[in-house]
N, C-alpha and C. Protein backbone atom coordinates (compact mmCIF):
# COMPACT_ATOMS: atom_id res chain seq x y z
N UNK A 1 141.73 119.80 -45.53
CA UNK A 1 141.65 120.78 -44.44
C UNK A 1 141.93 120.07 -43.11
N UNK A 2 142.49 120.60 -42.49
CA UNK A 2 143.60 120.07 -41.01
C UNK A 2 142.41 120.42 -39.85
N UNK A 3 142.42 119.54 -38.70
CA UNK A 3 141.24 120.18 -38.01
C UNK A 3 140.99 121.43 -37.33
N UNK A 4 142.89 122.22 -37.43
CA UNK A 4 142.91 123.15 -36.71
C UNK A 4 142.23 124.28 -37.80
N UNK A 5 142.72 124.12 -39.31
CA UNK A 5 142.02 125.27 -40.08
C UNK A 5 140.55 124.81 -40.25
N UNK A 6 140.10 123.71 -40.00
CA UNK A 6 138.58 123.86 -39.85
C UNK A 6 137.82 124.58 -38.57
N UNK A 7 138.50 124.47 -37.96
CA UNK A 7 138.05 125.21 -36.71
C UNK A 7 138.58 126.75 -36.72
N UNK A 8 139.68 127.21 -37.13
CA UNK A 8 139.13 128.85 -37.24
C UNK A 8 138.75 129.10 -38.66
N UNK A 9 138.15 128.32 -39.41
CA UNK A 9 136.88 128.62 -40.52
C UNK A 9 135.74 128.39 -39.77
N UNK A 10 135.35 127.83 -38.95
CA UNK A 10 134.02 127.52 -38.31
C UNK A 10 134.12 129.01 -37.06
N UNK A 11 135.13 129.12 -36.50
CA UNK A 11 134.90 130.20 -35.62
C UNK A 11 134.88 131.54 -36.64
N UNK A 12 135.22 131.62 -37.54
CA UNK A 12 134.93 133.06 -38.34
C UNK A 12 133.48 132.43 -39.38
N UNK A 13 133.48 131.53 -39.61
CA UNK A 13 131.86 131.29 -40.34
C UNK A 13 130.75 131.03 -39.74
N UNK A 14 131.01 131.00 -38.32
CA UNK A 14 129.81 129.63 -38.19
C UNK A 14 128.28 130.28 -37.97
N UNK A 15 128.31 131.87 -38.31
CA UNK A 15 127.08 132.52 -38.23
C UNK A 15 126.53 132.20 -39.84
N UNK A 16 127.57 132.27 -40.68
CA UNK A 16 127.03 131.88 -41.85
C UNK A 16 126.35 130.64 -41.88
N UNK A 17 127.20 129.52 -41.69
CA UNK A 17 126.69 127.93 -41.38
C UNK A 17 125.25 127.86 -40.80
N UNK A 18 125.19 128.63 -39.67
CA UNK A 18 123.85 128.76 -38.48
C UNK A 18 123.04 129.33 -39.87
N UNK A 19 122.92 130.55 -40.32
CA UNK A 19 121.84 130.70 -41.26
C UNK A 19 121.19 129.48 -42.63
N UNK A 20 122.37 128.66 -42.74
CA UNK A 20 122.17 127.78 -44.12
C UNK A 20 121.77 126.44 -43.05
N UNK A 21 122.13 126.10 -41.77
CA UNK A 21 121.56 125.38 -41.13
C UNK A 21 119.76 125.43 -40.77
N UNK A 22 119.60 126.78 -40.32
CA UNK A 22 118.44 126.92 -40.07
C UNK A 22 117.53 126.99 -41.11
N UNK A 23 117.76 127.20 -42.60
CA UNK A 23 116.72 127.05 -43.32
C UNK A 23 116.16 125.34 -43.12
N UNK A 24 117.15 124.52 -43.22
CA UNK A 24 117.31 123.11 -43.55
C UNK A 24 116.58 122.40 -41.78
N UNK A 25 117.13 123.02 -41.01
CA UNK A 25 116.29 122.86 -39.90
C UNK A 25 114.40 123.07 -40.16
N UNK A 26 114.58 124.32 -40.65
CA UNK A 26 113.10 124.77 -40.24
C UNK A 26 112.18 123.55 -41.63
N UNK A 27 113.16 123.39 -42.04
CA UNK A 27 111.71 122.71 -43.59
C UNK A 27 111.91 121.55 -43.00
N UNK A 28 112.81 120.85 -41.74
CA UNK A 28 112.79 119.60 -41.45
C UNK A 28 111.80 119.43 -40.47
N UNK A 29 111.63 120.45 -39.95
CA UNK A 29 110.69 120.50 -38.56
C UNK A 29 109.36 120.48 -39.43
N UNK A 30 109.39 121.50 -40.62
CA UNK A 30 107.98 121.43 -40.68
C UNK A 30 107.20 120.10 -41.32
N UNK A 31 108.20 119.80 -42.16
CA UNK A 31 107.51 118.65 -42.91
C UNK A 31 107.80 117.44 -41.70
N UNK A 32 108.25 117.00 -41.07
CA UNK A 32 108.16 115.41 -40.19
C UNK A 32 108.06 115.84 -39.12
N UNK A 33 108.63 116.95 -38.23
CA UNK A 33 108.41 117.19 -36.51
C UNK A 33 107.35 117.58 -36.39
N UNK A 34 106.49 118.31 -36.95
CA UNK A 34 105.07 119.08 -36.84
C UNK A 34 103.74 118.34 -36.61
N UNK A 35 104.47 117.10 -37.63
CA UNK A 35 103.11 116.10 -37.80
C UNK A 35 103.43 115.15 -36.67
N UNK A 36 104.08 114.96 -36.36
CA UNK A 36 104.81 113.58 -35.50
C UNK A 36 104.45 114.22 -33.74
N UNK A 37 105.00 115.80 -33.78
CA UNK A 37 104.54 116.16 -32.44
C UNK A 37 104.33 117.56 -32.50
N UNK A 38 103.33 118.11 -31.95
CA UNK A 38 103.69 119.79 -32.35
C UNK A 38 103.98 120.34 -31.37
N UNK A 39 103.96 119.86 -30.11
CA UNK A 39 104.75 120.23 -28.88
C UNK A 39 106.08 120.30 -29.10
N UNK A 40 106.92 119.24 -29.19
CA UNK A 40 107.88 118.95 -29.50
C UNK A 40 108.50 119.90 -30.95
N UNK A 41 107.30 120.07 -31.75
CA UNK A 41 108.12 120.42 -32.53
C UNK A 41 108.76 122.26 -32.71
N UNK A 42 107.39 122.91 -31.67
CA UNK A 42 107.39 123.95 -31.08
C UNK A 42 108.72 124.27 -30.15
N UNK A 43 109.36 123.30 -29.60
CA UNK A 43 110.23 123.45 -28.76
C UNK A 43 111.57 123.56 -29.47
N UNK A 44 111.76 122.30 -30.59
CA UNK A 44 112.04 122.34 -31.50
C UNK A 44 112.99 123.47 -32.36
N UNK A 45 111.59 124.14 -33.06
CA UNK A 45 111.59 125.61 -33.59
C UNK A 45 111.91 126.59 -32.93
N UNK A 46 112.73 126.64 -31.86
CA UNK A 46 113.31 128.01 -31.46
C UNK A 46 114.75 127.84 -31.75
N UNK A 47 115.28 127.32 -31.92
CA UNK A 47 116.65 126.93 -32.72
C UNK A 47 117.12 126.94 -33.85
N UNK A 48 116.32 126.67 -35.14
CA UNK A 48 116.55 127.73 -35.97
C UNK A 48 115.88 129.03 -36.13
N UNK A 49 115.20 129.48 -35.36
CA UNK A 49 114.57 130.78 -35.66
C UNK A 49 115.78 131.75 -34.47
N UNK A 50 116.52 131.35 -33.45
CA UNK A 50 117.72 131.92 -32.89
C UNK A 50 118.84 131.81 -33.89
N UNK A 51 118.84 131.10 -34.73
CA UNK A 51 119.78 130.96 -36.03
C UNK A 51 119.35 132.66 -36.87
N UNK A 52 118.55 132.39 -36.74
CA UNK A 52 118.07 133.78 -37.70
C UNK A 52 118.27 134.83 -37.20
N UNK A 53 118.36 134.57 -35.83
CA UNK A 53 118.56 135.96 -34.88
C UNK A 53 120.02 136.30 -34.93
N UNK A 54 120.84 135.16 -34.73
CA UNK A 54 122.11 135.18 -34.55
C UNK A 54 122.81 135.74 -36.11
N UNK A 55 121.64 135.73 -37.31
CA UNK A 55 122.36 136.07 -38.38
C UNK A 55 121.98 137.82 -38.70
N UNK A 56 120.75 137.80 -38.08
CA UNK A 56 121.02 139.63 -38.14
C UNK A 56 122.45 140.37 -36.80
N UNK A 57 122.13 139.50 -35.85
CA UNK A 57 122.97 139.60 -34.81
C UNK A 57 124.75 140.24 -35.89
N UNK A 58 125.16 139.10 -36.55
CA UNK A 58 126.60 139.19 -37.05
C UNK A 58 127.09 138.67 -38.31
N UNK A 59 125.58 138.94 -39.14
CA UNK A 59 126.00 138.79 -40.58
C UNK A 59 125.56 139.96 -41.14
N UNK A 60 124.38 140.17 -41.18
CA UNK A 60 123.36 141.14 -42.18
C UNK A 60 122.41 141.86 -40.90
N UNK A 61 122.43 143.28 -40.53
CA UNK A 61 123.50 143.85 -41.02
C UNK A 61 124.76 143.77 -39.71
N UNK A 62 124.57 142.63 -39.03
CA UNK A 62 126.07 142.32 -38.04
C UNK A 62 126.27 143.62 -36.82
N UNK A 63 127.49 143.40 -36.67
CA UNK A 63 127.87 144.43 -35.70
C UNK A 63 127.62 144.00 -34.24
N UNK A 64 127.19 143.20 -33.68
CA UNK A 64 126.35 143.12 -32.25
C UNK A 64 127.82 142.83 -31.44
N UNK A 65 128.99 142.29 -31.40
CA UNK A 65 129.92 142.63 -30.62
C UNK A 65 130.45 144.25 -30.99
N UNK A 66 130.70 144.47 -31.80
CA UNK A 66 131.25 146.34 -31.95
C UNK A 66 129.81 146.68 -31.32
N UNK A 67 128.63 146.89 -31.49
CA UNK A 67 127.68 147.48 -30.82
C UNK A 67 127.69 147.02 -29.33
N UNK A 68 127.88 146.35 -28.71
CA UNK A 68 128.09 145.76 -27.27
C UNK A 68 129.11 146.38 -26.46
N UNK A 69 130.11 146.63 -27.22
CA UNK A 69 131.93 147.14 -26.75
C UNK A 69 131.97 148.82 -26.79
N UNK A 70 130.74 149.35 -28.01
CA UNK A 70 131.07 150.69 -28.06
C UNK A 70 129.51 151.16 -27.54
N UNK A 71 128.84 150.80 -27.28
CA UNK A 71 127.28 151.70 -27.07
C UNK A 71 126.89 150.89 -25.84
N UNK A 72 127.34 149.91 -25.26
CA UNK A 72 127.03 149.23 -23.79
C UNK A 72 128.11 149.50 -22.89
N UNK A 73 129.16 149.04 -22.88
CA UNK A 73 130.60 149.25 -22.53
C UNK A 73 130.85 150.51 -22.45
N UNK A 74 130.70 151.09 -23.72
CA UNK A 74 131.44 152.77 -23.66
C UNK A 74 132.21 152.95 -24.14
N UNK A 75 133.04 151.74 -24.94
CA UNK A 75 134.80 151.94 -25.22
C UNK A 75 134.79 152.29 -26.28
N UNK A 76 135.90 152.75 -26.67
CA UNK A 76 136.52 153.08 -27.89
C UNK A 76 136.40 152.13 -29.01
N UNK A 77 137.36 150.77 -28.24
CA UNK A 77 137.61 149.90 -28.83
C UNK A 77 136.20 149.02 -29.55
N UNK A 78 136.49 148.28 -30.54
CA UNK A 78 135.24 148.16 -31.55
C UNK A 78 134.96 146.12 -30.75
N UNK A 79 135.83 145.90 -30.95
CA UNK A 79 136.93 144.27 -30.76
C UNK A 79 137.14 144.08 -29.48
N UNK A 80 137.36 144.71 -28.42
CA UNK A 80 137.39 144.23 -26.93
C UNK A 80 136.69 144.77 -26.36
N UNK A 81 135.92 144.27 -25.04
CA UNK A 81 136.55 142.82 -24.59
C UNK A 81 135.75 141.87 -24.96
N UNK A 82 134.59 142.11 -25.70
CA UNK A 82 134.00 141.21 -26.43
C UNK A 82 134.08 140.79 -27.60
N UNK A 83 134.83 139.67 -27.93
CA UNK A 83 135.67 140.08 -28.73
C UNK A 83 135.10 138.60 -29.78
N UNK A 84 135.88 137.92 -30.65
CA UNK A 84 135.37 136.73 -31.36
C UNK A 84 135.49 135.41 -30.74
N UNK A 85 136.16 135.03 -29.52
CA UNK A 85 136.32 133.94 -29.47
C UNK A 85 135.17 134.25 -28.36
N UNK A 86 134.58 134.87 -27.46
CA UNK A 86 133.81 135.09 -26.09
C UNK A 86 132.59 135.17 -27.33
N UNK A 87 132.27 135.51 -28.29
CA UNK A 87 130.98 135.77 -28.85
C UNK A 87 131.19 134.26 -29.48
N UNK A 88 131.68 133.48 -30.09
CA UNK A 88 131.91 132.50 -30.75
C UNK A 88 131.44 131.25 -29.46
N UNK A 89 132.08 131.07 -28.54
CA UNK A 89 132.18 129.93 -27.75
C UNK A 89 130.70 130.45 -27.04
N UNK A 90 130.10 131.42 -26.76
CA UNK A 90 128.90 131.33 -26.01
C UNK A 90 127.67 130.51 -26.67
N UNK A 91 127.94 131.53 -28.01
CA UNK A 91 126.71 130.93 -29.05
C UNK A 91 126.75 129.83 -30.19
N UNK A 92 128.37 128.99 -29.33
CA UNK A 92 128.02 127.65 -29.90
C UNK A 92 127.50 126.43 -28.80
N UNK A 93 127.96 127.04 -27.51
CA UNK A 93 127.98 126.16 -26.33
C UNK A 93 126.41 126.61 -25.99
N UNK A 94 125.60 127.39 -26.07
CA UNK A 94 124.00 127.57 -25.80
C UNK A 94 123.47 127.29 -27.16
N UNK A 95 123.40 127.78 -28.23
CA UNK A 95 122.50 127.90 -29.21
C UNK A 95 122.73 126.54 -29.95
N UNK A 96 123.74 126.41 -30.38
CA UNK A 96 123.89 125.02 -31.53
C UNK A 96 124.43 123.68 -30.54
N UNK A 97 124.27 123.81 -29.26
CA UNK A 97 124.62 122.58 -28.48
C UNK A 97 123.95 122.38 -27.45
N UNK A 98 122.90 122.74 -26.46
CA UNK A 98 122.63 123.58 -25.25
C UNK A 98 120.89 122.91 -25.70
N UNK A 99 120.50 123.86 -27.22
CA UNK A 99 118.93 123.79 -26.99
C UNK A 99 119.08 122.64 -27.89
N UNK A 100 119.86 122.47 -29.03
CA UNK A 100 119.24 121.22 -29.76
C UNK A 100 118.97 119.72 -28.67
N UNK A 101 120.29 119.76 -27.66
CA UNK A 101 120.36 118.73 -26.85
C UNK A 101 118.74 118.75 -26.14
N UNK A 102 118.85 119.35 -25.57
CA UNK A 102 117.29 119.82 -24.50
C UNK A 102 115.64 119.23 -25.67
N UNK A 103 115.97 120.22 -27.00
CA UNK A 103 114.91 119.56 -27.66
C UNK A 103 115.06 118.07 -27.93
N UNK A 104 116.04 117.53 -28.22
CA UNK A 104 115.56 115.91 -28.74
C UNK A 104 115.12 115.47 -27.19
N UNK A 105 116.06 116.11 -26.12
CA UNK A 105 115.45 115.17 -25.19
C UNK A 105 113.86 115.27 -24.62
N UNK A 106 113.15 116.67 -25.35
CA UNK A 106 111.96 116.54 -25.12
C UNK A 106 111.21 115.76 -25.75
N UNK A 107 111.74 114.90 -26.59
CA UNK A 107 110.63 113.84 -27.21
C UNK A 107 110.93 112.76 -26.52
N UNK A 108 111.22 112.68 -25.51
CA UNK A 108 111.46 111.77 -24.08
C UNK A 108 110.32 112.04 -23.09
N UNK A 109 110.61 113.34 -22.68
CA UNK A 109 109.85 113.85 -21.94
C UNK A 109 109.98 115.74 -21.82
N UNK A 110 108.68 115.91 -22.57
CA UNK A 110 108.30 117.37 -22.79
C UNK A 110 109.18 118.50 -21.60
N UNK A 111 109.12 117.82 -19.84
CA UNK A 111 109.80 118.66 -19.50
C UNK A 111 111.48 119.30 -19.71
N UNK A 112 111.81 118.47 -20.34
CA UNK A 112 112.96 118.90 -20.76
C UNK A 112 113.61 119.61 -21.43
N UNK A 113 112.46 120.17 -22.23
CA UNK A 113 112.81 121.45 -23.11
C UNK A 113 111.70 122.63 -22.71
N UNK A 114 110.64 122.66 -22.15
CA UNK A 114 109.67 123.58 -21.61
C UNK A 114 110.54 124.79 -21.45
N UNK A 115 111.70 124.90 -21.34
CA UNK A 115 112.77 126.13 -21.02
C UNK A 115 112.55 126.86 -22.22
N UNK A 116 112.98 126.07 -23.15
CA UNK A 116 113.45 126.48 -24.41
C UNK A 116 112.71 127.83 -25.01
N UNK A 117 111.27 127.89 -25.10
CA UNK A 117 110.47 129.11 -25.63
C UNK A 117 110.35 130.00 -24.54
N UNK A 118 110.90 130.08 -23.34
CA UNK A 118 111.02 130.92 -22.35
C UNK A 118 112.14 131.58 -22.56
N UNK A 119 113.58 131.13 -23.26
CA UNK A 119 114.90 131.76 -23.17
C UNK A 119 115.01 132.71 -24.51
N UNK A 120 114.00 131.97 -25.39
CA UNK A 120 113.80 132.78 -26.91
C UNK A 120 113.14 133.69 -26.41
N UNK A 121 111.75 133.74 -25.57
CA UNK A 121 111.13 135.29 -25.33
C UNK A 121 112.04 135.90 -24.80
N UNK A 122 112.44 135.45 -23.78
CA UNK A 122 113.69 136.82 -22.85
C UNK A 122 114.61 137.15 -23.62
N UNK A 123 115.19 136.69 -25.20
CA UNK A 123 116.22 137.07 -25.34
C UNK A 123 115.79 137.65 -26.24
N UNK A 124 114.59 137.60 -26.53
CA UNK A 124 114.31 138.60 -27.58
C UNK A 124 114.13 140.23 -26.82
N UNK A 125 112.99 140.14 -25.58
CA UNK A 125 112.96 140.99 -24.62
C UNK A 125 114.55 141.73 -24.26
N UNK A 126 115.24 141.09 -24.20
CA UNK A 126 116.69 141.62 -24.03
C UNK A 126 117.33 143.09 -24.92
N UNK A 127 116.88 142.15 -26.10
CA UNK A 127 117.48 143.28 -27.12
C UNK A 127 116.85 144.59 -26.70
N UNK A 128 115.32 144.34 -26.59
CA UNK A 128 114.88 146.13 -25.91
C UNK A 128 115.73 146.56 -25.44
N UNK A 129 116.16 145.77 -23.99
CA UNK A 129 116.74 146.39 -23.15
C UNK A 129 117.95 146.93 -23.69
N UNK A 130 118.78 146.51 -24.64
CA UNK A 130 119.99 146.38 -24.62
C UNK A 130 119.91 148.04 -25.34
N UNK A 131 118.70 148.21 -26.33
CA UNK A 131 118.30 148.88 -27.05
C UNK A 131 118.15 150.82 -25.91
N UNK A 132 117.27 150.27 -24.99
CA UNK A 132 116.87 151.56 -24.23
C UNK A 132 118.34 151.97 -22.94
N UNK A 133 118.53 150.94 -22.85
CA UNK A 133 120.53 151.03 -22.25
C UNK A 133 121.16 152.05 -23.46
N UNK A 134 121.48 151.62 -24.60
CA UNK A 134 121.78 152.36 -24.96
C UNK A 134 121.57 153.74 -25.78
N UNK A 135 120.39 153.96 -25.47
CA UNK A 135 119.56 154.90 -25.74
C UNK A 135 119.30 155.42 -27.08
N UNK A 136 119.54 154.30 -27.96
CA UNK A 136 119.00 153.40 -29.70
C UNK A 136 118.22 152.91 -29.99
N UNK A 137 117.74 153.59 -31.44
CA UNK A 137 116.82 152.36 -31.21
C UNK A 137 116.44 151.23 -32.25
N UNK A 138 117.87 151.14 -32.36
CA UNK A 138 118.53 149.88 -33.25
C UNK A 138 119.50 149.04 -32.64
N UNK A 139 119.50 147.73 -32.16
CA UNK A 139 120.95 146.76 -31.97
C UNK A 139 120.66 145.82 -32.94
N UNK A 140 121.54 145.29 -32.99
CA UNK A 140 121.65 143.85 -34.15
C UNK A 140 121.07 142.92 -33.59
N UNK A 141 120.01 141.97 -34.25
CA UNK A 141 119.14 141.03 -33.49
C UNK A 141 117.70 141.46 -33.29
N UNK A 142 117.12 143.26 -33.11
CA UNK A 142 116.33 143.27 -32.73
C UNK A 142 115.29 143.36 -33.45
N UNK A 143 115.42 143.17 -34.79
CA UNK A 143 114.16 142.76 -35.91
C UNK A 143 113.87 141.43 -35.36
N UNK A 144 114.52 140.78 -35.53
CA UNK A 144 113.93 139.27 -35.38
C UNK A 144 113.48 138.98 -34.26
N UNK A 145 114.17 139.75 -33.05
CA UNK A 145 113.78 139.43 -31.74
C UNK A 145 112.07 140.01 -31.69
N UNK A 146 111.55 141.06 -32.28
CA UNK A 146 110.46 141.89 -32.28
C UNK A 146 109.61 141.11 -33.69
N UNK A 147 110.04 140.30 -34.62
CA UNK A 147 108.84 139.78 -35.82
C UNK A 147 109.09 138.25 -35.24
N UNK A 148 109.77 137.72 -34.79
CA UNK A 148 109.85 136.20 -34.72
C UNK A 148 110.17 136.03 -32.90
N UNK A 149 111.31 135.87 -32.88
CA UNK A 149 111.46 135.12 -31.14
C UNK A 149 110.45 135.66 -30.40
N UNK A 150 110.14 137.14 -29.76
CA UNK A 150 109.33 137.28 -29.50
C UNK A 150 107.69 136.82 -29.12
N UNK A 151 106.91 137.16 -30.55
CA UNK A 151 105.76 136.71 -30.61
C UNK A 151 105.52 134.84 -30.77
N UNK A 152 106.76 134.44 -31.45
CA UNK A 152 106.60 132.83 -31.24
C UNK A 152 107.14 132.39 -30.10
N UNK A 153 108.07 132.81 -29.37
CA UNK A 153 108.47 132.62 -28.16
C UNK A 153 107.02 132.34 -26.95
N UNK A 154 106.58 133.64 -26.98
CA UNK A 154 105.30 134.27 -26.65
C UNK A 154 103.80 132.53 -26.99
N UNK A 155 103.57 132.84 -28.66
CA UNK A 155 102.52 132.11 -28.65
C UNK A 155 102.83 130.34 -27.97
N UNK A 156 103.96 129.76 -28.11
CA UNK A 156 104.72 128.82 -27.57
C UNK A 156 104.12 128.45 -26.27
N UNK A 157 104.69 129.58 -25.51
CA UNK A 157 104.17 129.15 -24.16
C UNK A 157 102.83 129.34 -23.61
N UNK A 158 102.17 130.18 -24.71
CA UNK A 158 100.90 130.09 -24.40
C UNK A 158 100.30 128.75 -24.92
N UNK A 159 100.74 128.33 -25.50
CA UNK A 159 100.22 127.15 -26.57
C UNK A 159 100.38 126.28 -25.46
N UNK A 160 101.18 125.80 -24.90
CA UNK A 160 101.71 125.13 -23.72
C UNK A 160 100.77 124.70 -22.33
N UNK A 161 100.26 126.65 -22.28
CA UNK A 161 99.44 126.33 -20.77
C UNK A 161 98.23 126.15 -21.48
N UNK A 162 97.86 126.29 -22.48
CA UNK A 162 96.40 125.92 -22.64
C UNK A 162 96.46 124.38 -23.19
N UNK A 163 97.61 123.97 -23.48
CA UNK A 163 97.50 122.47 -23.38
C UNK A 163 97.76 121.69 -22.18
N UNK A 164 97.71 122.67 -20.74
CA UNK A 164 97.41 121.92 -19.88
C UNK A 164 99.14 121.41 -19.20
N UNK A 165 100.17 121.55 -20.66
CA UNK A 165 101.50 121.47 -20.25
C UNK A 165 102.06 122.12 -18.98
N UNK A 166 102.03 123.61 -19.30
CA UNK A 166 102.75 124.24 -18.33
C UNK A 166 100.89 124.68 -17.91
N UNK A 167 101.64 124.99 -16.14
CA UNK A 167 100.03 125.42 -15.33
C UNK A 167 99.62 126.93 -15.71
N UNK A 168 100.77 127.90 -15.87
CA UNK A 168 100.11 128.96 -16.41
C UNK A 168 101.80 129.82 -16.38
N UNK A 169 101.73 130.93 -16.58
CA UNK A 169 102.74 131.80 -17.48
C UNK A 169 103.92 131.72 -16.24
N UNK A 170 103.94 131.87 -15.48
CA UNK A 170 104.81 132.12 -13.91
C UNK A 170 105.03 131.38 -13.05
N UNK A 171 104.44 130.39 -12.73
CA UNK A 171 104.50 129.07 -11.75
C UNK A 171 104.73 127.93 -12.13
N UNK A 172 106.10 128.56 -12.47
CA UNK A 172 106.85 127.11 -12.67
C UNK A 172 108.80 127.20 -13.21
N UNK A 173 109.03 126.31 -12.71
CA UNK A 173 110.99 126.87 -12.37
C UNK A 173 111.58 126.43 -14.68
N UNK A 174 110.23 126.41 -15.37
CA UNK A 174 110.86 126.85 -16.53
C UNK A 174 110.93 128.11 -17.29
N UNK A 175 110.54 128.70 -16.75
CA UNK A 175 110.64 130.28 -16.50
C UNK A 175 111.90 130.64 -15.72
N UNK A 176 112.54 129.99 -14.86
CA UNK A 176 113.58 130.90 -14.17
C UNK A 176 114.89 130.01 -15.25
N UNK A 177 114.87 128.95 -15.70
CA UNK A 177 115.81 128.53 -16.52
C UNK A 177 116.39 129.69 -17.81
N UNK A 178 114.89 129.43 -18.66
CA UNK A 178 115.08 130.42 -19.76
C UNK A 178 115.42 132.08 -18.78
N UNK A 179 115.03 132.87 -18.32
CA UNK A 179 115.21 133.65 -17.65
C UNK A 179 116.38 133.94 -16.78
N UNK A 180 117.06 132.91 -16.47
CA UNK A 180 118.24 132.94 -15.73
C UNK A 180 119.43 132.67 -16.36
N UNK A 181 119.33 132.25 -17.88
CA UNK A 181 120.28 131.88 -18.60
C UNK A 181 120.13 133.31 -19.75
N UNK A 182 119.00 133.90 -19.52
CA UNK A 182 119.28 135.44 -20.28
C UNK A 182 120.09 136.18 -18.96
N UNK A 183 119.55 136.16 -18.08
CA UNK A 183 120.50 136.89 -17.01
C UNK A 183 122.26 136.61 -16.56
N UNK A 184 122.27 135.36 -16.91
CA UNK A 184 123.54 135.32 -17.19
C UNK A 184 124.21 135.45 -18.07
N UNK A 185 124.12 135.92 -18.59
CA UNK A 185 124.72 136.84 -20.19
C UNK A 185 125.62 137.74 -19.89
N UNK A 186 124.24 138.95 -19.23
CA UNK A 186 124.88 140.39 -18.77
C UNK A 186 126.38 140.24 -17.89
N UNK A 187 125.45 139.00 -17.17
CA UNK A 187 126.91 138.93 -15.64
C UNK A 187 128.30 138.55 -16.10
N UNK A 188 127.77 137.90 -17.03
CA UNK A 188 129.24 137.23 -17.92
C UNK A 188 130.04 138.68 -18.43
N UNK A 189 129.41 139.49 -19.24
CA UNK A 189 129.61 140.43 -19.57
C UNK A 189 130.33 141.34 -18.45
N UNK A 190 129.64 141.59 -17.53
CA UNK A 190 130.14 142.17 -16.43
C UNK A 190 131.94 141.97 -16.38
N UNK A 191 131.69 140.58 -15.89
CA UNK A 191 132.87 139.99 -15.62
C UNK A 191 133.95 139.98 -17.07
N UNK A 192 133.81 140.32 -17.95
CA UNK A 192 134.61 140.55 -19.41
C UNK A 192 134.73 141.43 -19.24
N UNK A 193 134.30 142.89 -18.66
CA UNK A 193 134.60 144.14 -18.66
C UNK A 193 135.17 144.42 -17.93
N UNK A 194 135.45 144.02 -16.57
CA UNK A 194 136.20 144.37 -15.50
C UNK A 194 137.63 143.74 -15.82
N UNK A 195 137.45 142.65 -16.54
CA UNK A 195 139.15 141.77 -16.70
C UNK A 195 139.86 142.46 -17.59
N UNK A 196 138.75 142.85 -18.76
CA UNK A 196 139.46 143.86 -19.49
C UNK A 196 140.28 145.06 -19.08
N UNK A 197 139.42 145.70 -18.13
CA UNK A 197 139.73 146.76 -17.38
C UNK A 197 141.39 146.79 -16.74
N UNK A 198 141.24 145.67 -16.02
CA UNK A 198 142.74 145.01 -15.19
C UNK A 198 143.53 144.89 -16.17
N UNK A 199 143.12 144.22 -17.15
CA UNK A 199 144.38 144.16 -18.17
C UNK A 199 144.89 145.62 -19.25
N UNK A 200 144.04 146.64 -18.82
CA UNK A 200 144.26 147.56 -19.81
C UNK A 200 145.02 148.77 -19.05
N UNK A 201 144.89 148.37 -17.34
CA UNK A 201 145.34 149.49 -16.27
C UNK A 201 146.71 148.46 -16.13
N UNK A 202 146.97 147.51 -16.01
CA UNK A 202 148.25 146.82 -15.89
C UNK A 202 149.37 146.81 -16.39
């Protein structure tokens, strides 16, 4: 295999990969990261459990770009402007490159990933939104976001301030990280819809 056909097998698989990764993640965390640090390993664990998200997201039962393009957007179209390579390059450049980096470097120093269970709650919180936007009350993602990211997102950072880590739920700029990197999503989005737009009136 040539590196170019490994790479559009990885851009049409790599939600599959992310699910067979994250099992192998999560039994690695539990058996050696857990015991070794549970801070760390908490920070850790939001990376494959966004694996899991990302696989209701666009495996089982999928759809979250056609649901984005036709019930957020409005369009017709199922495939633009969010399309495979804009869903592909986001959630390899944040999810499988972005937090793993951030977690190892928290076994350096904890602040470096403190973000991490802040961007899993909001993005679980998201899906609501994305959910009452479109006035459904189903998107792809939002089981997991509502049984897992969520409430572990959630106990995470509580786990955190009562260890004295973080000072308490709001006062402090790892909250506007995770929080500002869910907010830049939408804007991105924004900006995919309007180019689309230009290119479809042109």
């Amino acid at each position: 295999m040539t590196l170019s056909e490994y790479y559009q097998w990885l851009k049409k698989d790599w939600a599959k990969v992310g699910f067979i990764l994250s099992v192998f993640l999560l039994a690695f965390l539990f058996v050696f990261v857990r015991q070794y640090d549970f801070v760390v390993f908490l920070i850790m664990l939001q990376t494959p459990l966004y694996m899991l998200h990302q696989t209701e997201e666009y495996i089982f039962p999928g759809g979250f770009g056609k649901y984005f393009n036709t019930q957020i957007f409005k369009l017709d179209t199922e495939d633009k402007p969010m399309d495979e390579n804009f869903i592909f390059f986001v959630n390899i450049i944040l999810i499988w490159v972005a937090l793993p980096i951030f977690g190892l470097l928290s076994t350096l120093d904890y602040r470096y990933g403190l973000w991490i269970p802040y961007f899993s709650f909001f993005a679980g919180i998201a899906h609501i939104a994305l959910g009452i936007k479109a006035k459904k009350l189903y998107s792809p993602g939002l089981v997991v976001s509502l049984l897992i990211n969520i409430p572990v997102g959630l106990w995470s950072i509580l786990y955190l301030i009562n260890r004295g880590i973080l000072e308490n739920f709001f006062g402090n700029f790892h909250i506007l990280i995770g929080f500002g990197l869910n907010a830049l999503l939408p804007v991105m989005g924004i900006i995919l819809f309007r180019n689309y737009q230009k290119e479809i009136t042109n």
